[in-house]
N, C-alpha and C. Protein backbone atom coordinates (compact mmCIF):
# COMPACT_ATOMS: atom_id res chain seq x y z
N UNK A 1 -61.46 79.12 -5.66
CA UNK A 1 -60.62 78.26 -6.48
C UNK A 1 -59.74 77.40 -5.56
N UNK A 2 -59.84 76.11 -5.69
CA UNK A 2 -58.86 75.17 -5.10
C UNK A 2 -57.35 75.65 -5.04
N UNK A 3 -56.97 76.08 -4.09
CA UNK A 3 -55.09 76.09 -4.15
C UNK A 3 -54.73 74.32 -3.75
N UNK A 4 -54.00 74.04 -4.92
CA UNK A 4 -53.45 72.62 -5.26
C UNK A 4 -52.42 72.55 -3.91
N UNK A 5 -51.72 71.62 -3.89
CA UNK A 5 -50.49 70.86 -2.89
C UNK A 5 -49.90 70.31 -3.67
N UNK A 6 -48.35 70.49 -3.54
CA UNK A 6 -47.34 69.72 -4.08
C UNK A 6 -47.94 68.21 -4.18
N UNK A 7 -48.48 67.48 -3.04
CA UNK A 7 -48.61 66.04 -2.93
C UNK A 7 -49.83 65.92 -3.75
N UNK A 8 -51.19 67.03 -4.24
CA UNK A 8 -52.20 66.73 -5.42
C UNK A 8 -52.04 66.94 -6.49
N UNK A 9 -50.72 67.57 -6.86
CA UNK A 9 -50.32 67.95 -8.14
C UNK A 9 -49.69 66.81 -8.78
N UNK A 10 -48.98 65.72 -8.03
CA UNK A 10 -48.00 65.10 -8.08
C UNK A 10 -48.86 63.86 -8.25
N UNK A 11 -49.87 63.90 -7.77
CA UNK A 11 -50.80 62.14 -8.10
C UNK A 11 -51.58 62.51 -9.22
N UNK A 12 -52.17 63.97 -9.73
CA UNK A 12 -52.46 64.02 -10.99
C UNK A 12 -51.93 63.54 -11.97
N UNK A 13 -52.65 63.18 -13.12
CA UNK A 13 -52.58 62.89 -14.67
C UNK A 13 -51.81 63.96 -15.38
N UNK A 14 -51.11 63.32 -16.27
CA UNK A 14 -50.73 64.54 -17.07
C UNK A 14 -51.78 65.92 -17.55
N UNK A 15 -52.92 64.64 -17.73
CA UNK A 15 -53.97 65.95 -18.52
C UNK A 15 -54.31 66.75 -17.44
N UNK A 16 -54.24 65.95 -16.32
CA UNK A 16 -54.59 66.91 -15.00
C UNK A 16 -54.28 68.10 -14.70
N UNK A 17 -52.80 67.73 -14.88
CA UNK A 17 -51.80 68.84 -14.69
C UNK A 17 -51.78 70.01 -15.29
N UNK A 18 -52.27 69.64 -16.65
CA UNK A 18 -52.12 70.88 -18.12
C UNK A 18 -53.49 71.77 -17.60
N UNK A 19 -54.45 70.73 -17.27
CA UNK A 19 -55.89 71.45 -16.87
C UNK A 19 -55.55 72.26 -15.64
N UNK A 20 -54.88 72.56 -14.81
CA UNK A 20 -54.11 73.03 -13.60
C UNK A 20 -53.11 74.64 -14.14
N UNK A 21 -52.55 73.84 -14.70
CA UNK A 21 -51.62 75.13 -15.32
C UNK A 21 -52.33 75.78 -15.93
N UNK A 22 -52.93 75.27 -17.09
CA UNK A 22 -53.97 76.31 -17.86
C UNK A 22 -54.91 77.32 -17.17
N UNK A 23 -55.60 77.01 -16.25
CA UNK A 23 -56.48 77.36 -15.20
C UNK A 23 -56.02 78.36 -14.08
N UNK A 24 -54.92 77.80 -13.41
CA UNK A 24 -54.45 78.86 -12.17
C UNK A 24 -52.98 79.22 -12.65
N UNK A 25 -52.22 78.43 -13.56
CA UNK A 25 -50.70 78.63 -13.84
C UNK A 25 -50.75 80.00 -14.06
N UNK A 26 -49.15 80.41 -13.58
CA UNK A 26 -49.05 81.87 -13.93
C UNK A 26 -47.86 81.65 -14.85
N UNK A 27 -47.59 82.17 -16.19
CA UNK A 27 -46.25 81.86 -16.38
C UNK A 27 -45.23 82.46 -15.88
N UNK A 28 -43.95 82.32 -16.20
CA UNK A 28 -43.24 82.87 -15.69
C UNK A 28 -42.24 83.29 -16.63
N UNK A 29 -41.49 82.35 -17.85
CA UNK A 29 -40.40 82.06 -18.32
C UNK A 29 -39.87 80.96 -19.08
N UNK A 30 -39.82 81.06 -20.02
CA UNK A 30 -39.32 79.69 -20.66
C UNK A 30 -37.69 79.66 -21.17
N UNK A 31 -37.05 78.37 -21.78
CA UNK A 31 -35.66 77.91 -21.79
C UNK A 31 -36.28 76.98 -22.87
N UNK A 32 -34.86 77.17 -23.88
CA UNK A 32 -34.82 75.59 -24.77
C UNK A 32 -33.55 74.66 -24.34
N UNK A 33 -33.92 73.55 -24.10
CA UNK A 33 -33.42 72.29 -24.12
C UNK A 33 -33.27 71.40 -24.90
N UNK A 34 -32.04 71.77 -25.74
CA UNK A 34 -32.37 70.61 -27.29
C UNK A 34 -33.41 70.98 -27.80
N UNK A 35 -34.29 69.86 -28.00
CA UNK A 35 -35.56 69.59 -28.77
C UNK A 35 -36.73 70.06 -27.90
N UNK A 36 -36.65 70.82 -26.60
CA UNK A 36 -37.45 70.49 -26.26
C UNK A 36 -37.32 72.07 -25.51
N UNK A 37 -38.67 72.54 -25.67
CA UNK A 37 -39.14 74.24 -25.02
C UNK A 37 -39.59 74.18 -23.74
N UNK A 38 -39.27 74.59 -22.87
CA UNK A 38 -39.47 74.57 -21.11
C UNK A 38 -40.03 75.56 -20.97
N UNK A 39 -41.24 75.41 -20.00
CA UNK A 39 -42.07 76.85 -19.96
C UNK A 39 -41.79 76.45 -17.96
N UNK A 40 -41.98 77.58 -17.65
CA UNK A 40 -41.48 77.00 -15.68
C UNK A 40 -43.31 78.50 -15.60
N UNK A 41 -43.77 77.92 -14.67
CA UNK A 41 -45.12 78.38 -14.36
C UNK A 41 -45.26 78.63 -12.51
N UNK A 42 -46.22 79.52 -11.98
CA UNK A 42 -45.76 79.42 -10.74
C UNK A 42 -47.43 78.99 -10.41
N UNK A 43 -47.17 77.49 -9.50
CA UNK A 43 -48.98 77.35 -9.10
C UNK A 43 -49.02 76.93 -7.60
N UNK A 44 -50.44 77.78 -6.70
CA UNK A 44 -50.22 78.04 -5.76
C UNK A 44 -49.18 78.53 -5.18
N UNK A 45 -48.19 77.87 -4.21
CA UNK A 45 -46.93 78.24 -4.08
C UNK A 45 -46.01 77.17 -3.86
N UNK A 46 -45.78 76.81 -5.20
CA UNK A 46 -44.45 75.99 -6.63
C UNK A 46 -44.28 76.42 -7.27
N UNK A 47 -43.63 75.54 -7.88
CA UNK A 47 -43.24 75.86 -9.76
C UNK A 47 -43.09 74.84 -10.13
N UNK A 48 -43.40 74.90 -11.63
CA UNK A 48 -44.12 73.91 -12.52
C UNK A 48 -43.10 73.73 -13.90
N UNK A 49 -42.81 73.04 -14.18
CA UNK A 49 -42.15 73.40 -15.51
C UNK A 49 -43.04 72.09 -16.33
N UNK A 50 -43.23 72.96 -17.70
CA UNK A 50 -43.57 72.03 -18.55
C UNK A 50 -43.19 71.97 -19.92
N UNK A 51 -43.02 70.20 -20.26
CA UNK A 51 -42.07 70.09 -21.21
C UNK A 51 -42.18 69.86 -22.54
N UNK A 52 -42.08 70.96 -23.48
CA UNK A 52 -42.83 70.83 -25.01
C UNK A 52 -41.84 69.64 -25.70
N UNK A 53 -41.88 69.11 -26.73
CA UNK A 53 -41.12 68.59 -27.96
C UNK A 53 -41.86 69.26 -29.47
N UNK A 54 -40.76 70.54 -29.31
CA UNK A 54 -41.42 71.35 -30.67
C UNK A 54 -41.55 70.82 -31.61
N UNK A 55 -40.98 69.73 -32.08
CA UNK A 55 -41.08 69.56 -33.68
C UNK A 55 -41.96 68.84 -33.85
N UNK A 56 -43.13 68.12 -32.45
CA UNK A 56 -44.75 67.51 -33.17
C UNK A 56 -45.58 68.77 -32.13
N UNK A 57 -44.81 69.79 -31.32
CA UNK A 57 -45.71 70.34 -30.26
C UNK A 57 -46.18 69.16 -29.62
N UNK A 58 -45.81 68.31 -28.87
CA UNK A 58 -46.50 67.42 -28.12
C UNK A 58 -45.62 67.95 -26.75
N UNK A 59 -46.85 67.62 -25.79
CA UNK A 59 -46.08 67.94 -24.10
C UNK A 59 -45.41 66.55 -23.69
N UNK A 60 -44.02 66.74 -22.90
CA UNK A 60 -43.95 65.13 -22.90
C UNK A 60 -43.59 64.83 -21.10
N UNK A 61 -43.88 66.06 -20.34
CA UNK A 61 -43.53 65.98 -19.01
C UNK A 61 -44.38 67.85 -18.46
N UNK A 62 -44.97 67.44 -17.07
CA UNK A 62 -45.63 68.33 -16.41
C UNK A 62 -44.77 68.16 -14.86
N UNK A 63 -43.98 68.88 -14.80
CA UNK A 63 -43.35 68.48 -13.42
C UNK A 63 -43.53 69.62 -12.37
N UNK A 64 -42.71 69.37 -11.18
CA UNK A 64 -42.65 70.61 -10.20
C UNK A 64 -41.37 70.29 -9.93
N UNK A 65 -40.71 72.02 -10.02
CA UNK A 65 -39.13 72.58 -10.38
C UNK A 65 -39.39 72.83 -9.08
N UNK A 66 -37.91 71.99 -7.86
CA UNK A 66 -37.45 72.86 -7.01
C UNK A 66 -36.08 73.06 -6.51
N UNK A 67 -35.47 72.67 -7.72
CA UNK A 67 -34.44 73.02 -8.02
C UNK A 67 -33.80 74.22 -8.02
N UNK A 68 -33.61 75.15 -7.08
CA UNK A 68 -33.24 76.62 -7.30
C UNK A 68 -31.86 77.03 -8.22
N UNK A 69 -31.08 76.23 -8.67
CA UNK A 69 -30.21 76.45 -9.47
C UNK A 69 -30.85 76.85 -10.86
N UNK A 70 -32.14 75.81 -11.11
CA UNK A 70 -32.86 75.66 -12.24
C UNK A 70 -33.68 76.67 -12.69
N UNK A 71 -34.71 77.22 -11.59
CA UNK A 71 -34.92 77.74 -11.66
C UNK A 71 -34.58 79.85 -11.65
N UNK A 72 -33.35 79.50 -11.45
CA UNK A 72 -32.65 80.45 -11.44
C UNK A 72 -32.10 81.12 -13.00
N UNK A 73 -31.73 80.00 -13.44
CA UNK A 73 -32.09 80.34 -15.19
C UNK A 73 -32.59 80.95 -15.59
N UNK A 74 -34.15 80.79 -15.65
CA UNK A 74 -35.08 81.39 -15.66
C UNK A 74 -34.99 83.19 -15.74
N UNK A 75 -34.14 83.37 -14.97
CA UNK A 75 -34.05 84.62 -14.59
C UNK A 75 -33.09 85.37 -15.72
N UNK A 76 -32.30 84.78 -16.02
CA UNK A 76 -31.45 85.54 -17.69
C UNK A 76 -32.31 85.78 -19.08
N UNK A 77 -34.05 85.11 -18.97
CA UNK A 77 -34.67 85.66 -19.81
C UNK A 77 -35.66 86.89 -19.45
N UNK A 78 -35.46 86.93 -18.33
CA UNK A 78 -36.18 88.15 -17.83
C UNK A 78 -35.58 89.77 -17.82
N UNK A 79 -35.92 90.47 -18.68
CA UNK A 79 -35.02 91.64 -18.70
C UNK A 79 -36.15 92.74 -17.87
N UNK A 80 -35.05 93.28 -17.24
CA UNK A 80 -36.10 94.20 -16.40
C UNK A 80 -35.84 96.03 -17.00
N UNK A 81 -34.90 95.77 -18.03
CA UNK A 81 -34.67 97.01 -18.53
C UNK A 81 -36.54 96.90 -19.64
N UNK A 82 -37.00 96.27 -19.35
CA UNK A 82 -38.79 96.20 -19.89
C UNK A 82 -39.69 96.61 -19.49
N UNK A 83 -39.16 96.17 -17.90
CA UNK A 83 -40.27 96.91 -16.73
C UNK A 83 -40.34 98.38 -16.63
N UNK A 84 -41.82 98.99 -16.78
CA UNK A 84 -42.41 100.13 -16.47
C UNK A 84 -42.51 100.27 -15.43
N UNK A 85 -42.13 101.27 -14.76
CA UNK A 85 -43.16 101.87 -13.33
C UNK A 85 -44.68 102.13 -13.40
């Protein structure tokens, strides 16, 4: 399987992108923003966030998060009182 690059992810198409995430994305975590559901995905070694508008479900942005503040968020939906040994 192709491991992508920040710089081939980034000249892809949107549809490109979704075909990318769908395929190798791992999720990770999602956040709402207003109107809009954030899913953050980890591909190759990035992160991906992608951007729903729930009220038609349409995607309206496929980006790469490297924002560590941002992605740090992320981390208050993760409860580890879930995790099994």
């Amino acid at each position: 399987m192709h491991k992508y690059t920040k710089k081939e992810f980034t000249r892809s198409s949107l549809q490109q992108r979704y075909l990318i995430l769908k395929e190798q994305g791992e999720y990770i975590a999602a956040r709402q923003i207003g109107d809009h559901r954030v899913y953050l995905y980890a591909v190759s070694n990035f992160y991906v966030e992608m951007w729903i508008l729930f009220c038609i479900n349409e995607i309206r942005w496929i980006e790469i998060q490297e924002n560590q503040n941002i992605i740090n968020e992320y981390a208050d939906n993760v409860k580890l009182n879930d995790l099994k040994d």
